[in-house]
PDB file of N, CA and C in Angstrom:
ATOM      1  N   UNK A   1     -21.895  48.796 238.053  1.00  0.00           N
ATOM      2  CA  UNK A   1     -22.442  48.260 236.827  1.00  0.00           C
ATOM      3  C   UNK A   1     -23.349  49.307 236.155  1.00  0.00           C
ATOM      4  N   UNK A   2     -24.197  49.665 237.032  1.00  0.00           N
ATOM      5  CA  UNK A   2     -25.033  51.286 236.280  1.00  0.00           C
ATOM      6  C   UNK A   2     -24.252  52.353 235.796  1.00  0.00           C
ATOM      7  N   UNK A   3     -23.573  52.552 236.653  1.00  0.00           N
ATOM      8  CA  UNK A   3     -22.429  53.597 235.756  1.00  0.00           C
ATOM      9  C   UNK A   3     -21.902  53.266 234.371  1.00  0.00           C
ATOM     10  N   UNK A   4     -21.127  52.110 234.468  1.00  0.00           N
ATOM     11  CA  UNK A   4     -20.438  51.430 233.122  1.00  0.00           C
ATOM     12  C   UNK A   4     -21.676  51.766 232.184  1.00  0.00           C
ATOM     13  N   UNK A   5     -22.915  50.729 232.174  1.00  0.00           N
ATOM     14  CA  UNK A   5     -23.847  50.457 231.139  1.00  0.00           C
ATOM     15  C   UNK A   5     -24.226  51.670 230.894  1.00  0.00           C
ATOM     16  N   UNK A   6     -24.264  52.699 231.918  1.00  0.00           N
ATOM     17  CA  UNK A   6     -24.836  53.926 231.450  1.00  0.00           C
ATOM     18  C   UNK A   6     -23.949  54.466 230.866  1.00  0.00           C
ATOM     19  N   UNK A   7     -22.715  54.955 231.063  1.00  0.00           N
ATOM     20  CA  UNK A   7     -21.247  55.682 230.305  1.00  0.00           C
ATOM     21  C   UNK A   7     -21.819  55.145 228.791  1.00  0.00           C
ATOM     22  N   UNK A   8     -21.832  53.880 228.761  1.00  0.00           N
ATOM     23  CA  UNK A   8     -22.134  52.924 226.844  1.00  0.00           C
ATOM     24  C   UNK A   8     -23.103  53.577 225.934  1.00  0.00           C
ATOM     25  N   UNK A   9     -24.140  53.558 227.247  1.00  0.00           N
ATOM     26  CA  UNK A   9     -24.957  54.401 226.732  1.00  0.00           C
ATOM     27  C   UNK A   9     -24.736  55.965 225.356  1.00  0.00           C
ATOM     28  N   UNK A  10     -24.169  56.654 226.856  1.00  0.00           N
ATOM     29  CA  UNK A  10     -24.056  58.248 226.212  1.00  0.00           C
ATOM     30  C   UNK A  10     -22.864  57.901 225.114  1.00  0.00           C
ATOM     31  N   UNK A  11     -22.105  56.978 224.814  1.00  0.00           N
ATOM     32  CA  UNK A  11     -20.784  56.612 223.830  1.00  0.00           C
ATOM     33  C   UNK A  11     -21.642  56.044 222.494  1.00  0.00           C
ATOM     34  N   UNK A  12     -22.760  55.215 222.611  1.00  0.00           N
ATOM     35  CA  UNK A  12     -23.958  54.762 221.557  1.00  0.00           C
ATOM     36  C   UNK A  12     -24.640  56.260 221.427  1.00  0.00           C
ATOM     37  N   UNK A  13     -25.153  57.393 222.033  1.00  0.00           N
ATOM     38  CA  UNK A  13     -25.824  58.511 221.605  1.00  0.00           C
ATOM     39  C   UNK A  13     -24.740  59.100 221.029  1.00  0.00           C
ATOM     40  N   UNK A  14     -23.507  59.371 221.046  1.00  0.00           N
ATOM     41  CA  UNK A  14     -22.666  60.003 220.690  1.00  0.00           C
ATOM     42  C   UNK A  14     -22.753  59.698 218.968  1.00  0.00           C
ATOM     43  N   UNK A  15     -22.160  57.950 218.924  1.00  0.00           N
ATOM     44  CA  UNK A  15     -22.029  57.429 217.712  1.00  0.00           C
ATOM     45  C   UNK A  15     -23.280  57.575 216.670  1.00  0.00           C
ATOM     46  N   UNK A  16     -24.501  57.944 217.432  1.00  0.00           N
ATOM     47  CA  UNK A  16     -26.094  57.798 216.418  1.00  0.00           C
ATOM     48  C   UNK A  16     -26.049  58.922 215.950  1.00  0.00           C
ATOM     49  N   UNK A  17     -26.071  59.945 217.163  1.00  0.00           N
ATOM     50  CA  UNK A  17     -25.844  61.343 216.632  1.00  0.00           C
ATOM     51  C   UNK A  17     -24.845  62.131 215.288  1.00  0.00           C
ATOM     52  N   UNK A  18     -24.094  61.365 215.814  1.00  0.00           N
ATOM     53  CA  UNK A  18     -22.855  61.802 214.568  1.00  0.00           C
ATOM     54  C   UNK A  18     -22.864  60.702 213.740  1.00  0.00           C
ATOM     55  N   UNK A  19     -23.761  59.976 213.167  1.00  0.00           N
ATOM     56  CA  UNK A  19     -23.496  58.424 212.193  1.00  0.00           C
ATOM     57  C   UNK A  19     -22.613  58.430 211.323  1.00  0.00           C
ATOM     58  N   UNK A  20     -22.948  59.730 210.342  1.00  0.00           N
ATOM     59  CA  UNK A  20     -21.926  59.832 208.973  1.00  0.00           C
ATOM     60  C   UNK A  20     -20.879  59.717 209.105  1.00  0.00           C
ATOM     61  N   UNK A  21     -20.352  61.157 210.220  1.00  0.00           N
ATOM     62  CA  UNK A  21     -18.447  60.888 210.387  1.00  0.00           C
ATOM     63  C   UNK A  21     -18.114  59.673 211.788  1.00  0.00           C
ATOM     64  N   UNK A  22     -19.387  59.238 211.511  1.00  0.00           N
ATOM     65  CA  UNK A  22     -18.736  57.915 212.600  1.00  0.00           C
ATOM     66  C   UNK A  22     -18.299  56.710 211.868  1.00  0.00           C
ATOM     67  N   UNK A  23     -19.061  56.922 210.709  1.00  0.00           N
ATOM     68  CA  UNK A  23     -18.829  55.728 209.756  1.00  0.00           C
ATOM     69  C   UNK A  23     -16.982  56.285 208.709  1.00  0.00           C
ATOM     70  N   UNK A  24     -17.524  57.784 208.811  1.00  0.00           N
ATOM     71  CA  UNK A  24     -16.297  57.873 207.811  1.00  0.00           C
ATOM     72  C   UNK A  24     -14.804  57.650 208.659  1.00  0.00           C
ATOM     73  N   UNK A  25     -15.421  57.587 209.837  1.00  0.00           N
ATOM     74  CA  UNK A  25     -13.747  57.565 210.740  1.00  0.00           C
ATOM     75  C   UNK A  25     -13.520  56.071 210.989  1.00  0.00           C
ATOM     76  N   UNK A  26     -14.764  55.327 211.106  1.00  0.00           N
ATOM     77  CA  UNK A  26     -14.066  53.812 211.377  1.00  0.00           C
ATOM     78  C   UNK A  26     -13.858  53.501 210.158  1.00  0.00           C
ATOM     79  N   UNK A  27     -14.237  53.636 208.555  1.00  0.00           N
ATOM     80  CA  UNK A  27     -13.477  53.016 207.689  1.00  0.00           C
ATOM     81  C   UNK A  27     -12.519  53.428 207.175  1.00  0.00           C
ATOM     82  N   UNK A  28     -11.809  54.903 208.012  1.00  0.00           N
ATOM     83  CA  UNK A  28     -10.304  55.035 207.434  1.00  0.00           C
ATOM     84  C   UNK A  28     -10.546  55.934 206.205  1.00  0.00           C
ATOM     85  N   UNK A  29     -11.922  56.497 205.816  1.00  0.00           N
ATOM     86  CA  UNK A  29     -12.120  57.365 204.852  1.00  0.00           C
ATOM     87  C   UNK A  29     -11.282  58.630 204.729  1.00  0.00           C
ATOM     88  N   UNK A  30     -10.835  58.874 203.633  1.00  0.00           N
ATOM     89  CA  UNK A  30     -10.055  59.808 203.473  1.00  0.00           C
ATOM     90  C   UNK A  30     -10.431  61.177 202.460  1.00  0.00           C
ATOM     91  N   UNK A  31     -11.405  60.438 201.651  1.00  0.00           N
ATOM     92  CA  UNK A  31     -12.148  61.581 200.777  1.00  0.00           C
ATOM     93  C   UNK A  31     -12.900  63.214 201.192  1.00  0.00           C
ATOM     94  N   UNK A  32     -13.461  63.443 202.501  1.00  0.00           N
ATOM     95  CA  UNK A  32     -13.820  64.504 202.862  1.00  0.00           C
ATOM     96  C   UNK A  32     -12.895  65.013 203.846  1.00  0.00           C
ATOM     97  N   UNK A  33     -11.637  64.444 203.843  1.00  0.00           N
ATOM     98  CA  UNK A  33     -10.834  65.424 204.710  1.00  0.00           C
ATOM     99  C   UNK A  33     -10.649  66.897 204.880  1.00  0.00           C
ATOM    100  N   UNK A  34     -10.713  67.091 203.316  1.00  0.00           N
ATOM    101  CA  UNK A  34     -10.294  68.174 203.240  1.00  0.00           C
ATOM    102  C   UNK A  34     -12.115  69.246 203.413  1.00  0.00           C
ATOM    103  N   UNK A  35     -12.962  68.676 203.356  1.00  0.00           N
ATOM    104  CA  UNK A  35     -14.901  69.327 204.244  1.00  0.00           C
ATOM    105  C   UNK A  35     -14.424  69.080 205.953  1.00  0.00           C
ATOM    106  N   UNK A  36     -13.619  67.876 206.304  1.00  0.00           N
ATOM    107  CA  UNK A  36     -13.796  67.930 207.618  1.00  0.00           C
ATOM    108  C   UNK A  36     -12.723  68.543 208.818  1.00  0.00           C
ATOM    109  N   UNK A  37     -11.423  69.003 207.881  1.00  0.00           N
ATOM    110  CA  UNK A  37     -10.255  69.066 208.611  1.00  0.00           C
ATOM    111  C   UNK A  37      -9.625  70.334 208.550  1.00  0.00           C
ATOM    112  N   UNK A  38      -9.997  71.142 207.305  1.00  0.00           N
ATOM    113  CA  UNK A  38      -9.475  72.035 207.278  1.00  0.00           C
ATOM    114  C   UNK A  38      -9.985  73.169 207.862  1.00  0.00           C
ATOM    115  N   UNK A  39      -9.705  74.286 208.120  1.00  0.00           N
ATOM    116  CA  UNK A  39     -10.521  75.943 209.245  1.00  0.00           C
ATOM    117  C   UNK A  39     -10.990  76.042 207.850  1.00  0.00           C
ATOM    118  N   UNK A  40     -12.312  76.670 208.364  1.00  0.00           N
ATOM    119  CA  UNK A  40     -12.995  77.408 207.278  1.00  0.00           C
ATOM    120  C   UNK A  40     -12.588  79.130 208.547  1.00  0.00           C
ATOM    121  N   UNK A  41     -13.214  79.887 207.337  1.00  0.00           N
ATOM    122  CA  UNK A  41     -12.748  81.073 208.297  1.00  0.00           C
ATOM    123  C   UNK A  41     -14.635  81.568 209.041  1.00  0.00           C
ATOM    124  N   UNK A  42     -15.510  80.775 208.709  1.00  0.00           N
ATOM    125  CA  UNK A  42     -16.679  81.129 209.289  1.00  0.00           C
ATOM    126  C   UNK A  42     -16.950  81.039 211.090  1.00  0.00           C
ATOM    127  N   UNK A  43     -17.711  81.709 211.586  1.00  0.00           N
ATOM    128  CA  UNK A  43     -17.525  81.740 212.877  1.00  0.00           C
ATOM    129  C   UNK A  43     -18.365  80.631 213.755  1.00  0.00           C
ATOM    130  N   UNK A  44     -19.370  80.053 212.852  1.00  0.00           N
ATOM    131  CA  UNK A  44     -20.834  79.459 213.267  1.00  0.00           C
ATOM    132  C   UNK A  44     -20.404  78.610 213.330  1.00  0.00           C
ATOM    133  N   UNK A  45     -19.632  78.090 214.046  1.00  0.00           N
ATOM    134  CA  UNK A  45     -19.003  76.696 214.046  1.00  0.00           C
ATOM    135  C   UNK A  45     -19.820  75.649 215.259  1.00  0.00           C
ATOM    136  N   UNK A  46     -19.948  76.710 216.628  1.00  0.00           N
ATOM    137  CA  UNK A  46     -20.162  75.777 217.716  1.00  0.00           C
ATOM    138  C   UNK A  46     -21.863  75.182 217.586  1.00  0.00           C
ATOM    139  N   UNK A  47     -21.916  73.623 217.557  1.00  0.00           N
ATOM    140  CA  UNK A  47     -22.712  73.108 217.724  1.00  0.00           C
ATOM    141  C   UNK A  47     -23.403  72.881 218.972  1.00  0.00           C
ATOM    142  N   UNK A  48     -23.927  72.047 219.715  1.00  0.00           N
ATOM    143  CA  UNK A  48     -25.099  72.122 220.603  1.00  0.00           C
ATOM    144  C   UNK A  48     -23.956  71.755 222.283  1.00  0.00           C
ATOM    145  N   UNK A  49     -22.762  71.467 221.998  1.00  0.00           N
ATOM    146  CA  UNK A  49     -21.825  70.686 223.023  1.00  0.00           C
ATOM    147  C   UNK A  49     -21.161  72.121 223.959  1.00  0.00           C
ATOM    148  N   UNK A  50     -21.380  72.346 224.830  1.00  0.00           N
ATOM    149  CA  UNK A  50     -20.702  73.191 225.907  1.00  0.00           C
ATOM    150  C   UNK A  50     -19.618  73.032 225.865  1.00  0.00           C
ATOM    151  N   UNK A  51     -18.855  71.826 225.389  1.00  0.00           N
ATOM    152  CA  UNK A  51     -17.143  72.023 225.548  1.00  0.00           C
ATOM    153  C   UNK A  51     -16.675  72.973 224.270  1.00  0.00           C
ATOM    154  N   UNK A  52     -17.510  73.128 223.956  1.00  0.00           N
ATOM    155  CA  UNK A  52     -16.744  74.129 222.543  1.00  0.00           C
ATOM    156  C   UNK A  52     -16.765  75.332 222.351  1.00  0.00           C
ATOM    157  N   UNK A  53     -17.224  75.636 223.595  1.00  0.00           N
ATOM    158  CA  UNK A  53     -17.107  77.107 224.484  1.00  0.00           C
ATOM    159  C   UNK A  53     -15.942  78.043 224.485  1.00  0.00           C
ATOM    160  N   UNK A  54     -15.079  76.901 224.508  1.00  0.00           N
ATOM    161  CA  UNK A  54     -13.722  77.423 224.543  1.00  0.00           C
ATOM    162  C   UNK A  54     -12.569  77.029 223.207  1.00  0.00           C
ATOM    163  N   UNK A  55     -13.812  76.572 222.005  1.00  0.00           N
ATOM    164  CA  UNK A  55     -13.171  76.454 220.805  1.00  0.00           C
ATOM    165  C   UNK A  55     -12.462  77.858 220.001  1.00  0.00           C
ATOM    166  N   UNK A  56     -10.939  77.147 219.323  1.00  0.00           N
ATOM    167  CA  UNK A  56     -10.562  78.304 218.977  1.00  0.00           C
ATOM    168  C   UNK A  56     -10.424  77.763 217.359  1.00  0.00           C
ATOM    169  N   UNK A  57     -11.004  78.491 216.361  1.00  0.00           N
ATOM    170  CA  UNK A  57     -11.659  77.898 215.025  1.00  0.00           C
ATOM    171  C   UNK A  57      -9.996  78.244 214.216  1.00  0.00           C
ATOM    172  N   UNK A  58      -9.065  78.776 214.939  1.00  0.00           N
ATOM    173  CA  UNK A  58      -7.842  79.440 214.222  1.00  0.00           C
ATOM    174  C   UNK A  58      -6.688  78.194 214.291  1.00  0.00           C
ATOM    175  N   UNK A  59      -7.231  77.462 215.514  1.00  0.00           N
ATOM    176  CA  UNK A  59      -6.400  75.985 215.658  1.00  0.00           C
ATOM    177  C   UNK A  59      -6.724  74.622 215.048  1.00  0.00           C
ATOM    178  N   UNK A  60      -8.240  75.001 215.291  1.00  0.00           N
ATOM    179  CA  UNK A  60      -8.802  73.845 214.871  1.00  0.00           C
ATOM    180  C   UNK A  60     -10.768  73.719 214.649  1.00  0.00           C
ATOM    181  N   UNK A  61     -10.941  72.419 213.779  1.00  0.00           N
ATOM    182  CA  UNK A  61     -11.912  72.293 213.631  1.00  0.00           C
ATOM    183  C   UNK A  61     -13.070  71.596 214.091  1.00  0.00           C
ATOM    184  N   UNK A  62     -14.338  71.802 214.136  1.00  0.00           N
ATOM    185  CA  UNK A  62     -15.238  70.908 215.174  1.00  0.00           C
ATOM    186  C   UNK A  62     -14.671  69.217 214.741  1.00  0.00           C
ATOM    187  N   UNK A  63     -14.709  68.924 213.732  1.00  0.00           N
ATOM    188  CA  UNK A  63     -14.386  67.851 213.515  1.00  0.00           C
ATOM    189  C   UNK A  63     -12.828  67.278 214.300  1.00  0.00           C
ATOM    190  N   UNK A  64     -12.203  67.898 214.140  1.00  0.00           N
ATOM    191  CA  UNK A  64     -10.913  67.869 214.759  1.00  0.00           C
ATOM    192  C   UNK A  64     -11.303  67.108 216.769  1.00  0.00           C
ATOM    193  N   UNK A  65     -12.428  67.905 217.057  1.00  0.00           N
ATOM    194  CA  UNK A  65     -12.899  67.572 218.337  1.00  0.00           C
ATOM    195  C   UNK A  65     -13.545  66.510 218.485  1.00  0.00           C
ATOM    196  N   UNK A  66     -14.551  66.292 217.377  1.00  0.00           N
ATOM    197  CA  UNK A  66     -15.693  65.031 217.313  1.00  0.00           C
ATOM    198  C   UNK A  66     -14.620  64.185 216.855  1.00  0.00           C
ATOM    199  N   UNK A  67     -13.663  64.258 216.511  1.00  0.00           N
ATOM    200  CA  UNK A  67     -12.785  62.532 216.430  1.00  0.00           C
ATOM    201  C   UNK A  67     -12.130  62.377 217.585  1.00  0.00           C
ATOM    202  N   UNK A  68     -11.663  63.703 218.149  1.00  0.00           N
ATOM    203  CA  UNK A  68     -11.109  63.267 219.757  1.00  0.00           C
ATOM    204  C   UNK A  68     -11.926  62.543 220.088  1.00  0.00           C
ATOM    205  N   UNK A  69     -13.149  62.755 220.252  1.00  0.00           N
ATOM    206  CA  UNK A  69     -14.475  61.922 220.873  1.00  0.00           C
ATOM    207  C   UNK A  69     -14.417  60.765 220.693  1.00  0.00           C
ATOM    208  N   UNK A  70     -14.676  60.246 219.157  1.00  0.00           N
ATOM    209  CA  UNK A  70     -14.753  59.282 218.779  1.00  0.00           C
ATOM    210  C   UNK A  70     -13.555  58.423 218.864  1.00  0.00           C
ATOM    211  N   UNK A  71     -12.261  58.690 219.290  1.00  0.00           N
ATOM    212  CA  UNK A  71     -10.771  57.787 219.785  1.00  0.00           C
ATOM    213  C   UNK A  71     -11.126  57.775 221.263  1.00  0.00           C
ATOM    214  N   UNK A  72     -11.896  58.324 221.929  1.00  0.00           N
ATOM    215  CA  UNK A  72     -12.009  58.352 223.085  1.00  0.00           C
ATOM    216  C   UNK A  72     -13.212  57.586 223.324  1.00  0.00           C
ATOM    217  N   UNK A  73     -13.412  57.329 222.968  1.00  0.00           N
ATOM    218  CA  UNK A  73     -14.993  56.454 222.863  1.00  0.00           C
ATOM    219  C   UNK A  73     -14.613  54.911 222.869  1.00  0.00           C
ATOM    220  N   UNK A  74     -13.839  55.045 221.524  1.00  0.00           N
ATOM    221  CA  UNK A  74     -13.565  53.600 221.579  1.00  0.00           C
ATOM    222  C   UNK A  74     -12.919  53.015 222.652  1.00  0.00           C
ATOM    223  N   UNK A  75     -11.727  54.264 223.136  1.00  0.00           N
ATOM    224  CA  UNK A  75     -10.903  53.311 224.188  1.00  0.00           C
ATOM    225  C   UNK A  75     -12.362  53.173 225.002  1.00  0.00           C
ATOM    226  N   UNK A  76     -13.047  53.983 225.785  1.00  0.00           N
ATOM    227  CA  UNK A  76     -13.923  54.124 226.785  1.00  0.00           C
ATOM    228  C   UNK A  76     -14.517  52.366 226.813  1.00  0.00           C
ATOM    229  N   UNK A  77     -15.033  52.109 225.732  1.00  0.00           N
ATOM    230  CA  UNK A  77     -15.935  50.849 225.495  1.00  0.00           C
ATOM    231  C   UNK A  77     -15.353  49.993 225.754  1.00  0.00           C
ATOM    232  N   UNK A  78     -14.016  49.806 224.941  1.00  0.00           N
ATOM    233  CA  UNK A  78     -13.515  48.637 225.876  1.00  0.00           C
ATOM    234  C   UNK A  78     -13.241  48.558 227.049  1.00  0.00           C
ATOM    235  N   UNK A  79     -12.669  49.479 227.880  1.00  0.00           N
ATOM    236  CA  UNK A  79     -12.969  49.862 229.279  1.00  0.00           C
ATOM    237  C   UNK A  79     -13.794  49.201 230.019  1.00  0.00           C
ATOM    238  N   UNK A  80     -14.806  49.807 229.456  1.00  0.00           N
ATOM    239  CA  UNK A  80     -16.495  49.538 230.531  1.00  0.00           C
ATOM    240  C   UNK A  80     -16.792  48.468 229.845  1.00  0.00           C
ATOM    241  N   UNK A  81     -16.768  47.863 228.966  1.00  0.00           N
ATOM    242  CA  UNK A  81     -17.268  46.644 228.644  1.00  0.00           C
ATOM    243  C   UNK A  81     -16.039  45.446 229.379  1.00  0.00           C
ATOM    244  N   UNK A  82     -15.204  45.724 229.824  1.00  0.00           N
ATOM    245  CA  UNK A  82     -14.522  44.681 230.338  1.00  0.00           C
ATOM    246  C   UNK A  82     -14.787  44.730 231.849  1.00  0.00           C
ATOM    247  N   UNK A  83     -15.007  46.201 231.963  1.00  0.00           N
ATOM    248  CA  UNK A  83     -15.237  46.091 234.009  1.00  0.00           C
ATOM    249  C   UNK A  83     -16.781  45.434 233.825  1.00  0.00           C
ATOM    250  N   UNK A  84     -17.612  45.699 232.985  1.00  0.00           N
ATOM    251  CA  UNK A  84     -18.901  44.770 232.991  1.00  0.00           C
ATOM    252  C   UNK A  84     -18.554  43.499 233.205  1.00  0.00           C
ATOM    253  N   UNK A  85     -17.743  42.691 232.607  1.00  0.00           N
ATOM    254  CA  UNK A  85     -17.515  41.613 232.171  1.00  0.00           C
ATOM    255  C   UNK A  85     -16.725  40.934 233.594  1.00  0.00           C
ATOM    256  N   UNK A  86     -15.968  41.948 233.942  1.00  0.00           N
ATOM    257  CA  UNK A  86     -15.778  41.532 235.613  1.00  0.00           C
ATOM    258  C   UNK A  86     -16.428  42.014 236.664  1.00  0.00           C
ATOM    259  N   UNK A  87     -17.476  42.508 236.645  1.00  0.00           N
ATOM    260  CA  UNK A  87     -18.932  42.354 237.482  1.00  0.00           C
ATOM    261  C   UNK A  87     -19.098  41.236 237.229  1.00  0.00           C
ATOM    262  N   UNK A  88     -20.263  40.916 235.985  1.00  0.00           N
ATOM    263  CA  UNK A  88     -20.700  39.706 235.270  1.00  0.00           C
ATOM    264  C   UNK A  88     -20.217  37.719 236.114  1.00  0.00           C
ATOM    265  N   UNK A  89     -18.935  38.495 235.646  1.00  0.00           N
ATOM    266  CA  UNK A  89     -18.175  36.601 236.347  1.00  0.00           C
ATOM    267  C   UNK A  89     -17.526  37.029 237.395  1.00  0.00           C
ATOM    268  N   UNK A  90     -17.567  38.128 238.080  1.00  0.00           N
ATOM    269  CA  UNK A  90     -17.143  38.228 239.335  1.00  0.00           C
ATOM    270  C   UNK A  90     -15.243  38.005 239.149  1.00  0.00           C
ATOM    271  N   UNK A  91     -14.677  38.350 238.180  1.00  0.00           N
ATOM    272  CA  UNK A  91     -12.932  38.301 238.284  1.00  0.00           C
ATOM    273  C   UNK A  91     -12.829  39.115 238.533  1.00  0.00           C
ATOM    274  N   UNK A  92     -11.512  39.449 239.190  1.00  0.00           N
ATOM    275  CA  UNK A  92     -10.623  40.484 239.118  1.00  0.00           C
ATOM    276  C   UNK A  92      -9.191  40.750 238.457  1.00  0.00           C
ATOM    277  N   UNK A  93      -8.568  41.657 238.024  1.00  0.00           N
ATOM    278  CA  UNK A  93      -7.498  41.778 237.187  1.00  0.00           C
ATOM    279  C   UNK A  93      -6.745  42.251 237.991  1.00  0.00           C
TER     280      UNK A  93
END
């Protein structure tokens, strides 16, 4: 159960941290695609995340990564919010 609630946790810091394109990705926004999707040719790309260590800016863009996140997030939540939910009432699936 600490694990789960905690995983929610770092998936809620994820979503606060990034609010704007968290909002622009759950409503299907399409207007800054072309600020969030396309390579710029600048190099200053990597933000504060160690996985982007091994970003290659010629394939793709940070954003390109922070929505992996954010599709991965969502599945994650429902995940852990359902193994909560069978802690909680004690079922099993």
């Amino acid at each position: 159960m600490k694990y789960f609630k905690k995983s929610l946790k770092k998936i809620h810091d994820l979503t606060v941290e990034n609010h704007t394109f968290y909002a622009y990705f759950r409503t299907g926004s399409s207007f800054m695609d072309n600020d969030y999707f396309l390579r710029k040719t600048y190099k200053d790309i990597i933000q504060d995340d160690l996985m982007l260590l091994s970003f290659d800016s010629k394939i793709s863009t940070f954003y390109d990564y922070l929505m992996a996140q954010m599709v991965t997030a969502g599945i994650l939540t429902k995940y852990f919010e359902g193994r909560i939910d069978q802690i909680q009432y004690n079922t099993v699936v």
